[in-house]
N, C-alpha and C. Protein backbone atom coordinates (compact mmCIF):
# COMPACT_ATOMS: atom_id res chain seq x y z
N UNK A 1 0.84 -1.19 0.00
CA UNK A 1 0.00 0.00 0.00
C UNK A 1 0.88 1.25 0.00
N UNK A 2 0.35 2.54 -0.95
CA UNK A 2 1.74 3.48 -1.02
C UNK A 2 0.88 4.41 0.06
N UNK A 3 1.54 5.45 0.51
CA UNK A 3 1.41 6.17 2.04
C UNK A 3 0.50 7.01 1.02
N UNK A 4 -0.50 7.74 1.58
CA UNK A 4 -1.62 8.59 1.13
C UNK A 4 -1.17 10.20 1.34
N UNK A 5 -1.03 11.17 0.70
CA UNK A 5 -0.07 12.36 1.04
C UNK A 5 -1.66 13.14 0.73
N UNK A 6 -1.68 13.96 1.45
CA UNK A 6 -2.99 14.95 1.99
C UNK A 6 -2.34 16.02 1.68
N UNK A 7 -3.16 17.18 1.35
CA UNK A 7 -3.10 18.46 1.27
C UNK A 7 -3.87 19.22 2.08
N UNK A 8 -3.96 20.41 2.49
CA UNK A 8 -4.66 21.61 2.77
C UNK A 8 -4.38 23.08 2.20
N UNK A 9 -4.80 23.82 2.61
CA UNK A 9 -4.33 25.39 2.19
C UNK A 9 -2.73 25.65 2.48
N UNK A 10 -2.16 25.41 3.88
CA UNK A 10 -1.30 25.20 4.03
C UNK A 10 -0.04 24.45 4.31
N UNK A 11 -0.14 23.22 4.08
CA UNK A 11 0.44 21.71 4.21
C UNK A 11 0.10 20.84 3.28
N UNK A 12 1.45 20.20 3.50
CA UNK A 12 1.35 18.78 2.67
C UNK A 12 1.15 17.51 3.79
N UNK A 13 0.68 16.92 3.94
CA UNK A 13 0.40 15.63 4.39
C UNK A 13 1.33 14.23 4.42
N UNK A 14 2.55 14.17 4.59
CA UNK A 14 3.14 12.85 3.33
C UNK A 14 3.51 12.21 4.98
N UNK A 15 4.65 11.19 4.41
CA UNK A 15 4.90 10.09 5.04
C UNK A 15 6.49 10.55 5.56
N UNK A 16 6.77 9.99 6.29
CA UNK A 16 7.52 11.32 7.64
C UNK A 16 9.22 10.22 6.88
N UNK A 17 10.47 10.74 6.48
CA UNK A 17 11.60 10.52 5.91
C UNK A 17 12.86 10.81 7.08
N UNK A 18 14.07 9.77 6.60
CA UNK A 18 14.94 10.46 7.56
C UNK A 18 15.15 11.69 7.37
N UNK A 19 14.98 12.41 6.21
CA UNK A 19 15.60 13.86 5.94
C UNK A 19 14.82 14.57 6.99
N UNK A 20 13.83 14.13 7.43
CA UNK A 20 12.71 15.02 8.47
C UNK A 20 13.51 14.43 10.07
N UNK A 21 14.87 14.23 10.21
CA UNK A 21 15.33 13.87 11.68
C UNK A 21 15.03 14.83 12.50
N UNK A 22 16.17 16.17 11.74
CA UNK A 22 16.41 17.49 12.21
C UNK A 22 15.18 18.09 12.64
N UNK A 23 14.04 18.42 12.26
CA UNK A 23 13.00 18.83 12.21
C UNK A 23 12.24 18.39 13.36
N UNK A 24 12.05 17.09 13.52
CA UNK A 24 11.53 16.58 14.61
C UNK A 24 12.27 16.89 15.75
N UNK A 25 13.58 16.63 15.89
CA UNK A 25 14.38 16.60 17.26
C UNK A 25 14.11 18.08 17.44
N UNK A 26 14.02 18.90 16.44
CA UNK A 26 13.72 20.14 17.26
C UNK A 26 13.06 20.32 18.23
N UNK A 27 12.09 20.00 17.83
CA UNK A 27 10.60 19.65 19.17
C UNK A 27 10.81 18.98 20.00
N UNK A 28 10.76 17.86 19.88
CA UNK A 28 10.78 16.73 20.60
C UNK A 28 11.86 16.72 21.38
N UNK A 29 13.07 17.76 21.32
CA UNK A 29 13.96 17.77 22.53
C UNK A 29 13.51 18.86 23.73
N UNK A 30 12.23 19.27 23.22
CA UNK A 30 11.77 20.45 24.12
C UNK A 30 11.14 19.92 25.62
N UNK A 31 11.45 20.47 26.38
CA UNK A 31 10.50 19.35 27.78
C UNK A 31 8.76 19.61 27.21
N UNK A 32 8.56 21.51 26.83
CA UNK A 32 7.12 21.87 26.60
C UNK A 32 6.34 20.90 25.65
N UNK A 33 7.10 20.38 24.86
CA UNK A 33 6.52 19.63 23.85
C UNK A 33 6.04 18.03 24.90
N UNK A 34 7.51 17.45 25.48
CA UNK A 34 6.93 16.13 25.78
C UNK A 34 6.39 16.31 27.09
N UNK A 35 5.74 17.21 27.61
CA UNK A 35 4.92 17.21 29.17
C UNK A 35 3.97 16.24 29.26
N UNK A 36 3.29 16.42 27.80
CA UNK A 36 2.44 15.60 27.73
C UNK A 36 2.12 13.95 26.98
N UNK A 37 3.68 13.75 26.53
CA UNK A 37 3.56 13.02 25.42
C UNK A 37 4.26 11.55 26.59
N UNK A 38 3.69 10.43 25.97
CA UNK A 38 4.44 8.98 26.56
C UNK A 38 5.71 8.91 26.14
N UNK A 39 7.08 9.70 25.86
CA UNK A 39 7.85 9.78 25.69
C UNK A 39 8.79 10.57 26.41
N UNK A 40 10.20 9.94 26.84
CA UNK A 40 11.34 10.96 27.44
C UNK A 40 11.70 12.25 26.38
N UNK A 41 11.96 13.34 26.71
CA UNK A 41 12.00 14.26 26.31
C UNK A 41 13.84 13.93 25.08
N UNK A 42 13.66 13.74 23.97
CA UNK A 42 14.63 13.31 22.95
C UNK A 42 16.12 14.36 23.31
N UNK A 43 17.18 13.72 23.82
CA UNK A 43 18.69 13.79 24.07
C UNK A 43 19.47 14.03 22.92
N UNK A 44 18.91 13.36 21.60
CA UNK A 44 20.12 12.98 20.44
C UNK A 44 19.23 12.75 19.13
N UNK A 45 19.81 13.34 18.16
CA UNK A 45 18.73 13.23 16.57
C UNK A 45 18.58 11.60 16.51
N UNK A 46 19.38 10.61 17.29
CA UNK A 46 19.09 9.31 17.20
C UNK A 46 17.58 8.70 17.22
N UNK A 47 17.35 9.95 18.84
CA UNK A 47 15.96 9.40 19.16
C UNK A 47 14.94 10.00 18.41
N UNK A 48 15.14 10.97 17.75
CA UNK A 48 13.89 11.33 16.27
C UNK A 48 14.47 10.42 15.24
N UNK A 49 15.48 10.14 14.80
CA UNK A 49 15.83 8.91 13.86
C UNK A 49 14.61 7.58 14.14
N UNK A 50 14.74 7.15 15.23
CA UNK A 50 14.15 5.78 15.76
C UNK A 50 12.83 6.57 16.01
N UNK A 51 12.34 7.56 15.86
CA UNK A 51 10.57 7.44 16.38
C UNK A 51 10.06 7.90 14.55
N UNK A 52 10.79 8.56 13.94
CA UNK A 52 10.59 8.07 12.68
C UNK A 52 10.19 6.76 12.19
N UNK A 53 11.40 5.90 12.47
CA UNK A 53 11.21 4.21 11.83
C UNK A 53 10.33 3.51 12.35
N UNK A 54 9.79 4.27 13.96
CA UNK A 54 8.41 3.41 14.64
C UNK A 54 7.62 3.56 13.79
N UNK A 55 7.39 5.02 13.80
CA UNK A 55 5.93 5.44 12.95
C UNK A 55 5.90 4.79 11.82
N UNK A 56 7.12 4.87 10.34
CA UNK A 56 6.53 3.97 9.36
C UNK A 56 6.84 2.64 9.62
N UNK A 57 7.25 1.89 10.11
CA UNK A 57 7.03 0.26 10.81
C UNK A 57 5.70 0.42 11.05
N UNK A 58 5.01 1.16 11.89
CA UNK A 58 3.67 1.13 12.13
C UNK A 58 2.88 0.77 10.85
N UNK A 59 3.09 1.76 9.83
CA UNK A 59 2.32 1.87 8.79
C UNK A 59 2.52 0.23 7.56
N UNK A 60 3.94 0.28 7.68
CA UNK A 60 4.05 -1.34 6.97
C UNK A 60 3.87 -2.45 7.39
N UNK A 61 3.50 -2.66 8.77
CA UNK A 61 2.72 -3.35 9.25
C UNK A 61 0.97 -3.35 9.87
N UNK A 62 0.62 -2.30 9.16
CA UNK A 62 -0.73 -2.19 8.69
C UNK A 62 -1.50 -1.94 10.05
N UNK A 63 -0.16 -1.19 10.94
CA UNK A 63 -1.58 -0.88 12.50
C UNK A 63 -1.41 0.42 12.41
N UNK A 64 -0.95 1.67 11.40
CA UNK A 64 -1.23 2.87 11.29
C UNK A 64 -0.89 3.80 10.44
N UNK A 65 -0.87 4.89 10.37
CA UNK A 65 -0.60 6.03 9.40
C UNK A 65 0.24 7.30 10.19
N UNK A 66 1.05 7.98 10.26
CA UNK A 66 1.51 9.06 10.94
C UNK A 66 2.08 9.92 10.24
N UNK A 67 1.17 11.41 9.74
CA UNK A 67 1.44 12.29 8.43
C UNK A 67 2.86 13.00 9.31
N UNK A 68 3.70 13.28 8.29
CA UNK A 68 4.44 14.39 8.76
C UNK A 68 3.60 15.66 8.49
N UNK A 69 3.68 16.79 8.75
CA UNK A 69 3.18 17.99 8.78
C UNK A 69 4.28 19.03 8.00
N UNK A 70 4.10 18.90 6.43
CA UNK A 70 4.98 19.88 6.02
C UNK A 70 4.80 21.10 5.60
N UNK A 71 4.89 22.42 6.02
CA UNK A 71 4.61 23.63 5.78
C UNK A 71 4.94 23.36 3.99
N UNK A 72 3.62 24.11 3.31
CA UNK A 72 3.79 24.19 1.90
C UNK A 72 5.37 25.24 1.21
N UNK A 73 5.85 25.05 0.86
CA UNK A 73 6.64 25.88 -0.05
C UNK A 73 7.81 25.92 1.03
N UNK A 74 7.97 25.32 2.22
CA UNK A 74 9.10 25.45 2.86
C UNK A 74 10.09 24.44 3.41
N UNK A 75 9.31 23.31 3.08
CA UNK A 75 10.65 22.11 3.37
C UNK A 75 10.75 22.01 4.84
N UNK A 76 9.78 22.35 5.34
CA UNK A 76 9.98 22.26 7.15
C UNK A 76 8.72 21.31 7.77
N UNK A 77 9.06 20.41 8.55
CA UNK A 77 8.25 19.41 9.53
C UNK A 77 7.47 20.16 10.28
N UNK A 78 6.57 20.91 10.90
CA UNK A 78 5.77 21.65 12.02
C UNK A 78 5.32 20.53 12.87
N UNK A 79 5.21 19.34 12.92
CA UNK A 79 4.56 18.30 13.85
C UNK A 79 4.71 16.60 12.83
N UNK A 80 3.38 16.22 13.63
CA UNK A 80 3.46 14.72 13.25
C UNK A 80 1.84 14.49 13.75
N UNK A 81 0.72 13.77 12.99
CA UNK A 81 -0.45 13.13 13.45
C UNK A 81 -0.60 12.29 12.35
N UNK A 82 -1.71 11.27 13.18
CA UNK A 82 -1.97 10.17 12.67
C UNK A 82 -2.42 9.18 13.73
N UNK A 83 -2.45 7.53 13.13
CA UNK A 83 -3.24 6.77 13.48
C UNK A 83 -2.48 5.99 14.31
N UNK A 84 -3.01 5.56 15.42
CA UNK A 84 -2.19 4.07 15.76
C UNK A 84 -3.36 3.32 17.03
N UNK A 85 -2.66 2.25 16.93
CA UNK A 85 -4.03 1.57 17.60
C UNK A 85 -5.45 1.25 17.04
N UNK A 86 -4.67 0.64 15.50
CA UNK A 86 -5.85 0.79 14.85
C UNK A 86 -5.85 -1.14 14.43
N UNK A 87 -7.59 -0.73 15.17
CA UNK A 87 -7.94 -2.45 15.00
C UNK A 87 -9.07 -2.01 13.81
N UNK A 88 -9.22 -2.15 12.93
CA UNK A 88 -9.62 -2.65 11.68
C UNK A 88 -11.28 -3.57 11.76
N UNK A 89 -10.57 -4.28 12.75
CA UNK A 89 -11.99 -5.17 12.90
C UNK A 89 -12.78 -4.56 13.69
N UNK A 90 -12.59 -3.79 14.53
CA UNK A 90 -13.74 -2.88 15.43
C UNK A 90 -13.95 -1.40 14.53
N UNK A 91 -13.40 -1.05 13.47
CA UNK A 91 -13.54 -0.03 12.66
C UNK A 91 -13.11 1.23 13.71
N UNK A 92 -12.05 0.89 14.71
CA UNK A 92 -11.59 2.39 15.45
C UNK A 92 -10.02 2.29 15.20
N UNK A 93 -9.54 3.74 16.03
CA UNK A 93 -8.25 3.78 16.41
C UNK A 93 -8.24 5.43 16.56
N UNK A 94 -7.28 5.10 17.56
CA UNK A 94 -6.94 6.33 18.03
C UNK A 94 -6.21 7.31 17.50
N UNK A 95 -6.19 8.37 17.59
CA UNK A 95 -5.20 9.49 16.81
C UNK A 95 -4.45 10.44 18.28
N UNK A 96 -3.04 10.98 17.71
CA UNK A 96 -2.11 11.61 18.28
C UNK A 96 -1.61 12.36 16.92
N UNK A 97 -0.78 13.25 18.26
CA UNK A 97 -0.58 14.56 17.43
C UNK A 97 0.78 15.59 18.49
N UNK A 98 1.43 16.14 17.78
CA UNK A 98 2.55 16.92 18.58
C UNK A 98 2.81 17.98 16.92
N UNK A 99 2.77 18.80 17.58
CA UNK A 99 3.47 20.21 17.07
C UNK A 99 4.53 21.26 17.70
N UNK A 100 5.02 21.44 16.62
CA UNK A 100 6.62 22.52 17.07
C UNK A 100 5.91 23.61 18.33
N UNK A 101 6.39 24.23 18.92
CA UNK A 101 5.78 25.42 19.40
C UNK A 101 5.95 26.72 18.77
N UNK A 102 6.72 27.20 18.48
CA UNK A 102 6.13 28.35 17.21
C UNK A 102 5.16 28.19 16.63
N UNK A 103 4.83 27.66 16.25
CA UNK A 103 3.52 26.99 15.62
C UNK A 103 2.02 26.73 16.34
N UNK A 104 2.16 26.58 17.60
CA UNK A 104 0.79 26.65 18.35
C UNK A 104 0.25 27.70 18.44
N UNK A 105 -1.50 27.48 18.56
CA UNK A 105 -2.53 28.37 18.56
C UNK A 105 -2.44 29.06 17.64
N UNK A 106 -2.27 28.73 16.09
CA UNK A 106 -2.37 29.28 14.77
C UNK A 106 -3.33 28.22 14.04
N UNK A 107 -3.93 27.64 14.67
CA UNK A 107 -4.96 26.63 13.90
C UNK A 107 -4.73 25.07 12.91
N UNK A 108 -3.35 25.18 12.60
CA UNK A 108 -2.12 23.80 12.06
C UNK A 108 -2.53 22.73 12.25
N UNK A 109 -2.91 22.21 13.57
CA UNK A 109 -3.39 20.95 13.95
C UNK A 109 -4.67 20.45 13.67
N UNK A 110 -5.96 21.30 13.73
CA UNK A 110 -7.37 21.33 13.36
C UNK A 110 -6.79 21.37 11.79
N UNK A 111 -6.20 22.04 10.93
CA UNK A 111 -6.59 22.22 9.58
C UNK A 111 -5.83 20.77 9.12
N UNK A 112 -4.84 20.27 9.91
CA UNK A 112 -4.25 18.61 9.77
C UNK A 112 -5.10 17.61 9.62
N UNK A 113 -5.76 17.59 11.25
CA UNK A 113 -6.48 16.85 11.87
C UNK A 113 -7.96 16.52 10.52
N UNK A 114 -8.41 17.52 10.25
CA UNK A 114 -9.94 17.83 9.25
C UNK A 114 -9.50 16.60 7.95
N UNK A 115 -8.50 16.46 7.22
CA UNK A 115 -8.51 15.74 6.16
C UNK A 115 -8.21 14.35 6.74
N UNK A 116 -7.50 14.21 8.06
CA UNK A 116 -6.70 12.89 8.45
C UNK A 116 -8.18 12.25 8.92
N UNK A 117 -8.58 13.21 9.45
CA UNK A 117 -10.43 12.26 9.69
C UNK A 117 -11.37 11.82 8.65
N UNK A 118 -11.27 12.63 7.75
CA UNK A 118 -12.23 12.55 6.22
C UNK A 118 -11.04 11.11 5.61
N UNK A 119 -9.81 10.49 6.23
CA UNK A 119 -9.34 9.64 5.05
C UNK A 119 -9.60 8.69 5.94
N UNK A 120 -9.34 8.34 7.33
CA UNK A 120 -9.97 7.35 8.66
C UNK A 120 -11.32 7.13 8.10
N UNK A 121 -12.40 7.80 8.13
CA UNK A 121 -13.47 7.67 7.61
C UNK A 121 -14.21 6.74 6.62
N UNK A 122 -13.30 7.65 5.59
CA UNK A 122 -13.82 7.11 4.26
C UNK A 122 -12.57 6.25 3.37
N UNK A 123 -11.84 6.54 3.95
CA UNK A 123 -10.47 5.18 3.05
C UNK A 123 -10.54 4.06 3.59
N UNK A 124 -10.14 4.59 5.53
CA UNK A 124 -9.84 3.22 6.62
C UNK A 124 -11.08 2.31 7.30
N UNK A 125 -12.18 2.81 6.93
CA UNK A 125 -13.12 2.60 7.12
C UNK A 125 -13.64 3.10 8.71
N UNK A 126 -13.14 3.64 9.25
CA UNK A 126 -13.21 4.03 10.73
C UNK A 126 -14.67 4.30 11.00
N UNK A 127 -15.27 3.68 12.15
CA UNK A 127 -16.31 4.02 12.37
C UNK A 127 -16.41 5.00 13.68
N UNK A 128 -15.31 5.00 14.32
CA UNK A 128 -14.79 5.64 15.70
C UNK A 128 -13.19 6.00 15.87
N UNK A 129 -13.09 7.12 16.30
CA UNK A 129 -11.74 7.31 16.53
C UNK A 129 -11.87 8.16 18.13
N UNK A 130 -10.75 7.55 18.57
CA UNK A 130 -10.34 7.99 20.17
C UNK A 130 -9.19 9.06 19.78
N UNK A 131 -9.55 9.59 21.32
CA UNK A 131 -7.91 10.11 21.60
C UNK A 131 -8.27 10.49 23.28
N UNK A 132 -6.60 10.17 23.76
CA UNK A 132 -6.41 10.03 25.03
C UNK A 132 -5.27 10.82 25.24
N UNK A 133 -6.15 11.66 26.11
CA UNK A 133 -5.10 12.49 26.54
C UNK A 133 -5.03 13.52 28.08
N UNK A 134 -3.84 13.77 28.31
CA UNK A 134 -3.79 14.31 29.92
C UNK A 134 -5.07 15.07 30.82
N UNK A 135 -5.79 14.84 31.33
CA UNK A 135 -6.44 15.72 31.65
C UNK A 135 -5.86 17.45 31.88
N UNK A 136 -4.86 17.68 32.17
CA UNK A 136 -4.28 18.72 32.02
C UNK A 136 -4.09 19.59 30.75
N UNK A 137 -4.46 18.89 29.66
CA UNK A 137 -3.72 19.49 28.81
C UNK A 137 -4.63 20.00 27.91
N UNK A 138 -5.16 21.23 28.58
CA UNK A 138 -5.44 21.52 27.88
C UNK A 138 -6.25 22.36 26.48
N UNK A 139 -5.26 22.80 26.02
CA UNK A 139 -5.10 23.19 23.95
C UNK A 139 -5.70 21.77 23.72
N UNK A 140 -4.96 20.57 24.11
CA UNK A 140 -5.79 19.10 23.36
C UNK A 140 -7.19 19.16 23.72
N UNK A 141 -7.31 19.77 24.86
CA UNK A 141 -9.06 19.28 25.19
C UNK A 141 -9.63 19.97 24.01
N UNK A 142 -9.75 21.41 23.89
CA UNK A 142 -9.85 22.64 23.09
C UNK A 142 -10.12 22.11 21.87
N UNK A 143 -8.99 21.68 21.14
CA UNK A 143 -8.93 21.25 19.87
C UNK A 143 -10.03 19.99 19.54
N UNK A 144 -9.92 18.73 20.37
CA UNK A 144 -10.59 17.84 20.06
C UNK A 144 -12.29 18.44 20.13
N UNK A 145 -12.35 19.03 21.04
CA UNK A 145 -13.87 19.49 21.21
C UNK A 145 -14.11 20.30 20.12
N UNK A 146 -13.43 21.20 19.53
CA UNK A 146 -13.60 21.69 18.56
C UNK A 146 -13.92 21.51 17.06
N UNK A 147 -13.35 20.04 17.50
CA UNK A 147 -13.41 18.72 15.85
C UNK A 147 -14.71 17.73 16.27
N UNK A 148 -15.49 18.12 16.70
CA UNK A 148 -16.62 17.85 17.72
C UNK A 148 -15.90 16.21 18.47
N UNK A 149 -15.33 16.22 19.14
CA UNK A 149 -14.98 14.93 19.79
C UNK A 149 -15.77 15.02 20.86
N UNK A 150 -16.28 14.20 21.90
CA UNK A 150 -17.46 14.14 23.23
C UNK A 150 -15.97 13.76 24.21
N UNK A 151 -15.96 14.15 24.91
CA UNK A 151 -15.58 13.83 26.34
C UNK A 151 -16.28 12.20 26.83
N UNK A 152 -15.83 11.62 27.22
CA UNK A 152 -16.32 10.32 27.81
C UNK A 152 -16.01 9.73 29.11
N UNK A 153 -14.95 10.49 29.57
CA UNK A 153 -14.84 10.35 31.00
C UNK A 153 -12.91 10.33 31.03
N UNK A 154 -12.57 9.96 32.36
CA UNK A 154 -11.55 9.94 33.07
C UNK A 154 -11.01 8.64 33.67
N UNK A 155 -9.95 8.09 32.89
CA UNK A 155 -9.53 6.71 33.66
C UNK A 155 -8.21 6.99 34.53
N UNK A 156 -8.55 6.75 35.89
CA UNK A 156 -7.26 6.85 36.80
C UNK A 156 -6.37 5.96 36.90
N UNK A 157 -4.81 6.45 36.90
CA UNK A 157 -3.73 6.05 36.63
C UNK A 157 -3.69 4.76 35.45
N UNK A 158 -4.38 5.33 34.25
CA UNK A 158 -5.06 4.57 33.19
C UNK A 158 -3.33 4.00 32.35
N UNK A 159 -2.14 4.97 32.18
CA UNK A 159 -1.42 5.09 31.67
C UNK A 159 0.02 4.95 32.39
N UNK A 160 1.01 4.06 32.27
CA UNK A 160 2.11 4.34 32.94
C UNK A 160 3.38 4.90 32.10
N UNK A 161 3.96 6.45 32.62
CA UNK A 161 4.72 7.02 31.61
C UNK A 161 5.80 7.65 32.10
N UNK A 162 7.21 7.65 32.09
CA UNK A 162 8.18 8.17 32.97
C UNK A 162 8.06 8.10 34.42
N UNK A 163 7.52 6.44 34.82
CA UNK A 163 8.31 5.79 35.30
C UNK A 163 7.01 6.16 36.75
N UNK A 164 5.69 6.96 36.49
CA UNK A 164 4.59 6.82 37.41
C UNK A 164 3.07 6.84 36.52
N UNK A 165 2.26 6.38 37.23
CA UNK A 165 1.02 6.46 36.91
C UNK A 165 0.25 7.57 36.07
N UNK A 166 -0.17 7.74 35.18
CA UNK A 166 -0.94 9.02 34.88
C UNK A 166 -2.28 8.82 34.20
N UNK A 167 -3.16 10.05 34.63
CA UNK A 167 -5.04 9.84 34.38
C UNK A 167 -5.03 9.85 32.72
N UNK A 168 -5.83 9.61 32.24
CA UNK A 168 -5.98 9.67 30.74
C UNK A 168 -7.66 10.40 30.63
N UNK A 169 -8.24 10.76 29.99
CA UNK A 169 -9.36 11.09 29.80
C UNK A 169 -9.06 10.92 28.02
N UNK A 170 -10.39 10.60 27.79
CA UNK A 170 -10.90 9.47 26.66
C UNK A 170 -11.58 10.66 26.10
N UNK A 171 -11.66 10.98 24.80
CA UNK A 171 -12.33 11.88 23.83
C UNK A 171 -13.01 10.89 22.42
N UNK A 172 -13.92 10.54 22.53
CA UNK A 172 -14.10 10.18 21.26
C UNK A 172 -15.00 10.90 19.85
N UNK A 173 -14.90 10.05 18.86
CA UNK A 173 -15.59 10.81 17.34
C UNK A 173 -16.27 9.59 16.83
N UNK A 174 -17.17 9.79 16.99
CA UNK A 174 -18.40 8.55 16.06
C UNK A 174 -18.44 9.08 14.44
N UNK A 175 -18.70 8.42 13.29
CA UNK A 175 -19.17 8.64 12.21
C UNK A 175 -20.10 8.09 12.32
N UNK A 176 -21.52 8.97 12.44
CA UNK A 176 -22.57 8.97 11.72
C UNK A 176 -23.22 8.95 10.25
């Protein structure tokens, strides 16, 4: 299956390359970025090297999709979303998402997020998509509610991540 590359007004959609190391470790060495993320805050372009090769391993083994986020006309990464946790036979899976910080609260993630749901939908067949995320955090609450996601509640110490317990609260999206 070849990777599905999305457009918007301002982005390209494609399938995330080593040339995109630099780009990522930018972020991802930030603590602001991983406060919230199941990941140690990235030391070395190694560890954006290797979360690259997760994400497409993910995809060639058919449990997900993870767009890079490329600003149009500029050759630059702004984030990473997409699918994982995707069971096929229940028609769900969850979506995640991280963006640079220059880049927050300029709308990037919603105008991402809008086509990556229309291809879950109608390509992957998705009948439901989750997302789980900090109760704290949140711009994520904001955003998902905004992509009409429902709130569904709060699972305690649902998640174990740097090494203690943490709450998750569950957002989901039905296709009707």
């Amino acid at each position: 299956m070849e990777f599905p590359v999305l457009q918007t007004e301002r982005l390209i959609l494609r399938q995330l390359t080593p040339q995109d190391t630099q780009d990522l470790f930018e972020y991802f060495s930030l603590d602001e970025v991983m406060e919230y993320y199941d990941l140690e805050t990235f030391k070395t372009a190694e560890d954006a090297e290797n979360i690259i090769q997760h994400f497409n391993g993910e995809f060639e083994k058919g449990k997900g999709f993870r767009w890079a986020l490329e600003l149009k006309g500029e050759n630059k990464v702004i984030g990473t979303c997409g699918y994982h946790n995707w069971y096929p036979e229940h028609f769900r899976a969850e979506i995640g998402y991280e963006l640079n910080p220059p880049f927050w609260r300029k709308g990037y993630m919603k105008e991402a997020i809008l086509p990556i749901l229309t291809y879950g939908f109608e390509s992957m067949q998705l009948h439901r998509v989750d997302a789980f995320i900090d109760p704290a955090n949140i711009s994520s609450e904001k955003l998902l509610t905004s992509l009409n996601f429902q709130e569904e509640g709060t699972m305690k110490d649902y998640f174990f991540e740097k090494g203690k317990f943490v709450d998750a609260t569950l957002f989901g999206l039905v296709n009707k």
